[in-house]
Protein backbone atom coordinates (compact mmCIF):
# COMPACT_ATOMS: atom_id res chain seq x y z
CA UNK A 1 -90.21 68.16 160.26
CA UNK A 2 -90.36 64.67 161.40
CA UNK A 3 -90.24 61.47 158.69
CA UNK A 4 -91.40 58.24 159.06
CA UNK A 5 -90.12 55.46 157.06
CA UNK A 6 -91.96 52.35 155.55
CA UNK A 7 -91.41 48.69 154.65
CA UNK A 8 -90.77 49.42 151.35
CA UNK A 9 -88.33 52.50 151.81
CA UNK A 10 -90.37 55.68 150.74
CA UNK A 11 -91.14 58.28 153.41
CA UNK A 12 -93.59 60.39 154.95
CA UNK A 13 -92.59 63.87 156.70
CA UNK A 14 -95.04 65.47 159.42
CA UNK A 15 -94.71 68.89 160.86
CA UNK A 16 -93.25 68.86 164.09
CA UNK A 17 -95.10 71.68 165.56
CA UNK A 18 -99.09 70.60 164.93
CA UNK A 19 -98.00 66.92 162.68
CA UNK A 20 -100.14 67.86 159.73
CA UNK A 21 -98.63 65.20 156.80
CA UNK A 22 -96.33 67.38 154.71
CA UNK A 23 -95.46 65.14 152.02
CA UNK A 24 -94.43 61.69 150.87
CA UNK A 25 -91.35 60.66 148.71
CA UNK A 26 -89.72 57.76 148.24
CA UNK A 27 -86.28 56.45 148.69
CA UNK A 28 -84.81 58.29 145.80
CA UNK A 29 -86.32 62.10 145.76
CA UNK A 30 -85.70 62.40 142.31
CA UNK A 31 -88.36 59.76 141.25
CA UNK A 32 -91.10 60.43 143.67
CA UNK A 33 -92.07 63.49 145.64
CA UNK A 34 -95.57 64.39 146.54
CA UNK A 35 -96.19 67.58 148.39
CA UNK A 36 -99.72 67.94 150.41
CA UNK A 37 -101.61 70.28 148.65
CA UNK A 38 -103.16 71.71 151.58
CA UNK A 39 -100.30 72.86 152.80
CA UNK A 40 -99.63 75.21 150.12
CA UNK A 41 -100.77 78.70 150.19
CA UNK A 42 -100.14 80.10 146.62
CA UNK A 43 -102.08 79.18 143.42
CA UNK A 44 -101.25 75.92 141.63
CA UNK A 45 -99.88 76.37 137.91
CA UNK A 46 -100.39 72.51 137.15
CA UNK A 47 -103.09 70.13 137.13
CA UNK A 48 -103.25 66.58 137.83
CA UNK A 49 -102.40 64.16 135.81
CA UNK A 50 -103.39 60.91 136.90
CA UNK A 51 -105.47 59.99 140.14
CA UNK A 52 -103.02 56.95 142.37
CA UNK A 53 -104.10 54.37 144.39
CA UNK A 54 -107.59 54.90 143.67
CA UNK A 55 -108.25 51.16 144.99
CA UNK A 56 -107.98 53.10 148.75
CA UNK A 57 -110.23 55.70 148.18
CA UNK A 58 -113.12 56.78 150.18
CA UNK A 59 -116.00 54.23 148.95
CA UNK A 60 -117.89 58.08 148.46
CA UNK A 61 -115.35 59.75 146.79
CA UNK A 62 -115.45 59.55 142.55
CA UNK A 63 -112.21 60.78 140.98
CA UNK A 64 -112.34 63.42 137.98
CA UNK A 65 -112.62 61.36 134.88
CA UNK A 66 -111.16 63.74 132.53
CA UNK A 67 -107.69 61.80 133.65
CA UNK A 68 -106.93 58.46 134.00
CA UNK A 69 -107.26 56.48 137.33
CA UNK A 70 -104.42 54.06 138.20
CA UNK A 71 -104.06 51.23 141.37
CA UNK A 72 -100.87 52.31 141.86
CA UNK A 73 -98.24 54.27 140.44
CA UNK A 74 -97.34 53.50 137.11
CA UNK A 75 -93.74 53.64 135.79
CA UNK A 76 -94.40 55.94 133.37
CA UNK A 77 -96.45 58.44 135.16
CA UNK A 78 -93.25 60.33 135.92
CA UNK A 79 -92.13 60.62 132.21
C-alpha cells in the first residue's frame, strides 16, 4: 500500500500492485477512516448515513434522499 498525503494532513492509500484507491483517513485514524467500498468482497451490515461532499459530485449523479446530504463533513457525523 502506498499513501499520499494532502495540504490539509488526511491521507489517501493506493494499492501498490494495480493502485486502485483503498481508502482515505485523516491525520488522526480514530476520527476519520473511509474504506472504498469496492474493494470489499463480503456483504455490508451498515448503511449510509449521510452522503459528503456532495458539492463534487457528478452533475448526473442524485444522492439517495432518504439521508441527509452534507458539503462537507460535519462534526457530528461521527457521533
Amino acid at each position: 500500500m502506498k499513501a499520499f498525503q494532502n495540504e490539509i494532513g488526511g491521507s489517501r492509500a493506493f494499492c501498490s500492485n494495480c493502485g486502485t484507491r483503498l481508502m482515505n483517513y485523516g491525520a488522526d485514524k480514530s476520527m476519520y477512516l473511509a474504506i472504498v467500498a469496492a474493494t470489499l468482497d463480503t456483504p455490508l451490515e451498515f448503511k449510509p448515513k449521510a452522503h459528503v461532499n456532495v458539492e463534487s459530485k457528478a452533475a448526473w449523479h442524485e444522492p439517495y434522499a432518504g439521508i441527509p446530504s452534507f458539503q462537507a463533513l460535519p462534526n457530528n457525523l461521527l457521533d
